[in-house]
Protein backbone atom coordinates (compact mmCIF):
# COMPACT_ATOMS: atom_id res chain seq x y z
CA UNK A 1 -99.03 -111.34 -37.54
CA UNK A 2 -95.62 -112.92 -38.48
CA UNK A 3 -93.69 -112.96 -34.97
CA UNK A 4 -89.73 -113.09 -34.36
CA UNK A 5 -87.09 -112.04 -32.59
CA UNK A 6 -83.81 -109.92 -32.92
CA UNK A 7 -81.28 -109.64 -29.89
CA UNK A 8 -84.15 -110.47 -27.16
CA UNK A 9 -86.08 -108.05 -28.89
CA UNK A 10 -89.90 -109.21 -30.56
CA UNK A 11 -90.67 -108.28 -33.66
CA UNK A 12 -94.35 -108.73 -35.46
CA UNK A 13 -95.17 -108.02 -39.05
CA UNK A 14 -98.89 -107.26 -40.08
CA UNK A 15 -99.89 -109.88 -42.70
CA UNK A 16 -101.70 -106.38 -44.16
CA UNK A 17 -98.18 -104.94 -44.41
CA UNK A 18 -96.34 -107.11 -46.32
CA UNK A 19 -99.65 -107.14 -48.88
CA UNK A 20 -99.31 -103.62 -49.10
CA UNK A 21 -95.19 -103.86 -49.57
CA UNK A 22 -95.96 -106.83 -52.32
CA UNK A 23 -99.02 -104.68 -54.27
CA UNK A 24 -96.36 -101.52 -54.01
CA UNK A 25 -93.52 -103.19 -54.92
CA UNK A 26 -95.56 -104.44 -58.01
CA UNK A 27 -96.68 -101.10 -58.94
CA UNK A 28 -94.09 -99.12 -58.42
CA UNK A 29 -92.68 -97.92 -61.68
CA UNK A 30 -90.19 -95.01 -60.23
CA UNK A 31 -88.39 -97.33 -57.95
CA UNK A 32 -88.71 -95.60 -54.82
CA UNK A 33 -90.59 -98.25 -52.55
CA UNK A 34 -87.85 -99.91 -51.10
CA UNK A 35 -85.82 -96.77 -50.37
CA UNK A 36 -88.75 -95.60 -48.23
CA UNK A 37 -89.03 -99.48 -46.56
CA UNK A 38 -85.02 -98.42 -46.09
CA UNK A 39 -85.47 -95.33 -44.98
CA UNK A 40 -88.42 -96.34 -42.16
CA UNK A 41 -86.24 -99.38 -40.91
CA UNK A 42 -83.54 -96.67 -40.49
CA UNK A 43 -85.86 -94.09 -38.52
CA UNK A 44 -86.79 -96.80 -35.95
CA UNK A 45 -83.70 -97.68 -35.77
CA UNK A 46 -82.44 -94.56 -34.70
CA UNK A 47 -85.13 -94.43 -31.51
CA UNK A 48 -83.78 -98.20 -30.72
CA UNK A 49 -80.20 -96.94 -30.60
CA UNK A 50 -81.03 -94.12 -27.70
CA UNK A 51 -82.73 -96.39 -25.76
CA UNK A 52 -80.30 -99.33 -26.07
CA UNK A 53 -77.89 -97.05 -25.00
CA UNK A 54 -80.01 -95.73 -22.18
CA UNK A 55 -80.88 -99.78 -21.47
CA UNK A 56 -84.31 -99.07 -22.14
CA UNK A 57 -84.66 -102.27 -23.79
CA UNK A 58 -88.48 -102.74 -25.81
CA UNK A 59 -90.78 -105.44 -25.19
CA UNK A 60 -92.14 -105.37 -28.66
CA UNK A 61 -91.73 -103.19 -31.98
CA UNK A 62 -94.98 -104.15 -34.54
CA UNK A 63 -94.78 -102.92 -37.67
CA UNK A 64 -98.83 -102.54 -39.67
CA UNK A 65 -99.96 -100.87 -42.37
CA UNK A 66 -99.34 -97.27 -41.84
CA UNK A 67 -97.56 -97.22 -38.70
CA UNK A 68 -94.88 -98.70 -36.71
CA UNK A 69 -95.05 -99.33 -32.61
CA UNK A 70 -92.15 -99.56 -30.42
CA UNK A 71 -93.46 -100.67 -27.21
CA UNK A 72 -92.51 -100.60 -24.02
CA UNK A 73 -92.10 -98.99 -20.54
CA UNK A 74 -89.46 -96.28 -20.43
CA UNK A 75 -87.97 -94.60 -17.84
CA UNK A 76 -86.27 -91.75 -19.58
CA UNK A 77 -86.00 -87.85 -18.24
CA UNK A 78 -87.45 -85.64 -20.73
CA UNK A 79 -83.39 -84.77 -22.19
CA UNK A 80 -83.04 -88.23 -23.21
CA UNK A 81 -86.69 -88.12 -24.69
CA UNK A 82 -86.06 -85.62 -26.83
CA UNK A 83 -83.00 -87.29 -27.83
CA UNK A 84 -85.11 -90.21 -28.52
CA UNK A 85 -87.73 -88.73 -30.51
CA UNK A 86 -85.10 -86.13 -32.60
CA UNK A 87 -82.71 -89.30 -33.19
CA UNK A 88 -85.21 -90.98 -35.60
CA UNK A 89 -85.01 -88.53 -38.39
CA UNK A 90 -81.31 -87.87 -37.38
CA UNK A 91 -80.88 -90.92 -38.72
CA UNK A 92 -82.68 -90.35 -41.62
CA UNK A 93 -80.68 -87.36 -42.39
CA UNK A 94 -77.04 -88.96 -41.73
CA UNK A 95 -77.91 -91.57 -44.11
CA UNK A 96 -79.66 -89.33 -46.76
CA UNK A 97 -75.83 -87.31 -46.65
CA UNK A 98 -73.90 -90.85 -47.45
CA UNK A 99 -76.52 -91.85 -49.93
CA UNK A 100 -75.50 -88.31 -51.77
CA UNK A 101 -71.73 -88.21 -51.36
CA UNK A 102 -71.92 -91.82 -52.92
CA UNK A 103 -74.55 -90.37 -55.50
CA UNK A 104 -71.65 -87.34 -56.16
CA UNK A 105 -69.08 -90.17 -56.55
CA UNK A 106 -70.85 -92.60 -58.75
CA UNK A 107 -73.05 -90.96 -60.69
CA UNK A 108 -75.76 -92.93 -59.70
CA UNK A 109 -79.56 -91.84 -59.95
CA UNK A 110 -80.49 -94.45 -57.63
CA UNK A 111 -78.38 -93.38 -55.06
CA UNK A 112 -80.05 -89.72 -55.70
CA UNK A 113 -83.20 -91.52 -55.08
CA UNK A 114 -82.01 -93.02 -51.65
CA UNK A 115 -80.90 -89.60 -50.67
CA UNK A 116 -84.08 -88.08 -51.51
CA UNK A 117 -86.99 -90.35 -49.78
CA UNK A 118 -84.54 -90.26 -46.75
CA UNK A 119 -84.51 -86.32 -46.57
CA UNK A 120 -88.02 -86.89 -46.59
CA UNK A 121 -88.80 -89.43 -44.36
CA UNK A 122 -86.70 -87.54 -41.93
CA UNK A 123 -89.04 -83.88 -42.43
CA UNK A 124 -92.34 -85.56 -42.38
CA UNK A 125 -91.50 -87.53 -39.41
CA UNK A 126 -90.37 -83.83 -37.87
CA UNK A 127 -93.79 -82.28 -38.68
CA UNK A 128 -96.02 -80.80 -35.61
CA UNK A 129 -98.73 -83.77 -36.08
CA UNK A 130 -100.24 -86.02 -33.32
CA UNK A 131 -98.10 -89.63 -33.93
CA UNK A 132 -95.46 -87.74 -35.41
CA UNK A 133 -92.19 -86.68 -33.70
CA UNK A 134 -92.43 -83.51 -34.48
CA UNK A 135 -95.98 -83.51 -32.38
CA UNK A 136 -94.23 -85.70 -29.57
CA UNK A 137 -91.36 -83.25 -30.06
CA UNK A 138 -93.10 -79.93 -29.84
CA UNK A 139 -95.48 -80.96 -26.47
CA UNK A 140 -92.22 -81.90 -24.43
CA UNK A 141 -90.74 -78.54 -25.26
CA UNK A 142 -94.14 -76.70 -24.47
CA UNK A 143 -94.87 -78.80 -21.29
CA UNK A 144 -92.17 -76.10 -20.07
CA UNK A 145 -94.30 -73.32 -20.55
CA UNK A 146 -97.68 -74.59 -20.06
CA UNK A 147 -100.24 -76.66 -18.22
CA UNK A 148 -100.83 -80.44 -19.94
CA UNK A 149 -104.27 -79.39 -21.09
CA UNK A 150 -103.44 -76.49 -23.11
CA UNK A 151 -100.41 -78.15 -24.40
CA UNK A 152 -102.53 -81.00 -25.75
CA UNK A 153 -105.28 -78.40 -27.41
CA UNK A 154 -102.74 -76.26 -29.24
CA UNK A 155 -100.89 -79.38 -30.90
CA UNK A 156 -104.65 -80.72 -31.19
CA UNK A 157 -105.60 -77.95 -33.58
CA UNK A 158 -101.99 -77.71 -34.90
CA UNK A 159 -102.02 -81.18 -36.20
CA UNK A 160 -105.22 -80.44 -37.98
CA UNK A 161 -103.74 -77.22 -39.38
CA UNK A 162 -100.80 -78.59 -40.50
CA UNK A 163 -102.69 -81.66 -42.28
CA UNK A 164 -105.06 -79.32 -44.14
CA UNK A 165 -101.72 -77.34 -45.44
CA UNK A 166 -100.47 -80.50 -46.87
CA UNK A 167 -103.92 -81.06 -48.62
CA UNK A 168 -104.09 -77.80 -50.18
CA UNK A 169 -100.11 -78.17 -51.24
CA UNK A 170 -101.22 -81.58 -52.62
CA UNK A 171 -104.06 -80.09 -54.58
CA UNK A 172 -101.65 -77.53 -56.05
CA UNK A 173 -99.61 -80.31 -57.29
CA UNK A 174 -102.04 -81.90 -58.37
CA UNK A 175 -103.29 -79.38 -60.47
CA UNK A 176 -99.91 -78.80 -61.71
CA UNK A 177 -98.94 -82.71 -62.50
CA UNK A 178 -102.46 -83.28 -63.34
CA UNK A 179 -101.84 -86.97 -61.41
CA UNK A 180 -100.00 -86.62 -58.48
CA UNK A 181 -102.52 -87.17 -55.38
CA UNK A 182 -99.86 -88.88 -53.05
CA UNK A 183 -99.57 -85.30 -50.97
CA UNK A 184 -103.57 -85.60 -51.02
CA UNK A 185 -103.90 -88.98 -49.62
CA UNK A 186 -101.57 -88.66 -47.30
CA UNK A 187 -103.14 -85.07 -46.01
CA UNK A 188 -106.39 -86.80 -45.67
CA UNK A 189 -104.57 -89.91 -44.01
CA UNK A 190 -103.33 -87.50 -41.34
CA UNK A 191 -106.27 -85.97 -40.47
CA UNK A 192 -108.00 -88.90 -40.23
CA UNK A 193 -105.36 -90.24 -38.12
CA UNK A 194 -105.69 -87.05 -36.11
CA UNK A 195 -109.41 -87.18 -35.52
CA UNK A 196 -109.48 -90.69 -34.39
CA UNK A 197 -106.39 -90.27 -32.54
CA UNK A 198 -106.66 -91.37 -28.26
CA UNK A 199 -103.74 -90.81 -26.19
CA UNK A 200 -104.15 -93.16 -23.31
CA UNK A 201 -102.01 -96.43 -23.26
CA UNK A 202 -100.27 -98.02 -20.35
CA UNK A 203 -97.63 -98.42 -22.35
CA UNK A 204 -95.42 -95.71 -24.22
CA UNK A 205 -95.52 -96.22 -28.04
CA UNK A 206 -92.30 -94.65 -29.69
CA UNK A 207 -93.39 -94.42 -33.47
């Protein structure tokens, strides 16, 4: 783990991850790796705003292969949550607008491309899945109606739902590119995320 810090903040980067960032970068022949690298700093970044603002400083934020951790103990009522949780993909989207005004003035395909994977970044992040927003999103909201227990089951088989739509859309597209998987593989890596998911920590992971 590579450790440092940022305005009293600690930061640690998976040696895994920046393997995975070197291999992708390497491979990637439609240049869209470090637009999504962009458009991840920029979703965490939008959590770390509300809770700088709400001086609900982090004691850590790790960053790993497939997931990113901000960590700390936060006092925050559940309208300032919500802000929290919808502010990551807000960010996503206010950037992913700029990216395509300056794509409309400059011609630029790159900047398209910028637009794009943030638009994207933003939705996924928004879907009802366990680890997701969306998920974290959706049980505040239903903790109004309903006891803990049956809030947890219904985003439970929701998540798993929801993951097995996006392998059967990523088998359609596969069968239409006839090479496309990435929908596939990230399906499965949901569900398998879901599955060995466990939601007790003393701490409150934002990711």
């Amino acid at each position: 783990m590579i450790n440092f810090a940022v305005f009293g903040i600690n930061f640690g980067i998976s040696v895994g991850f920046m393997g995975v960032v070197c291999l992708m970068l390497y491979v990637d022949r439609f240049g869209l790796m470090l637009p999504t690298i962009m458009a991840i700093i920029l979703h965490e970044l939008g959590h770390l705003t509300i809770l700088l603002a709400y001086n609900q400083k982090p004691k850590r934020v790790e960053i790993k292969v497939g997931a990113v951790a901000i960590i700390g103990k936060f006092v925050l009522n559940k309208k300032r949550e919500l802000l929290m949780l919808c502010f990551g993909s807000a960010f996503n989207f206010i950037f992913g607008t700029a990216f395509y005004i300056c794509h409309i003035l400059f011609k630029n395909q790159y900047l398209l491309n910028c637009s794009l994977v943030m638009l994207v970044v933003g939705v996924l992040n928004l879907l009802p899945i366990i680890g997701l927003d969306g998920g974290d999103i959706l049980k505040l909201i239903l903790l109004n109606f309903l006891k803990i227990k049956a809030v947890n089951f219904i985003i439970y088989l929701l998540s798993l739902f929801t993951a097995f739509l996006i392998v059967v859309f990523g088998g359609y597209v596969f069968l239409d590119t006839k090479s496309n998987i990435s929908l596939i593989l990230f399906g499965i890596y949901l569900f398998l995320g879901i599955l060995i998911s466990k939601k007790q920590k003393k701490d409150c992971n934002i990711g």
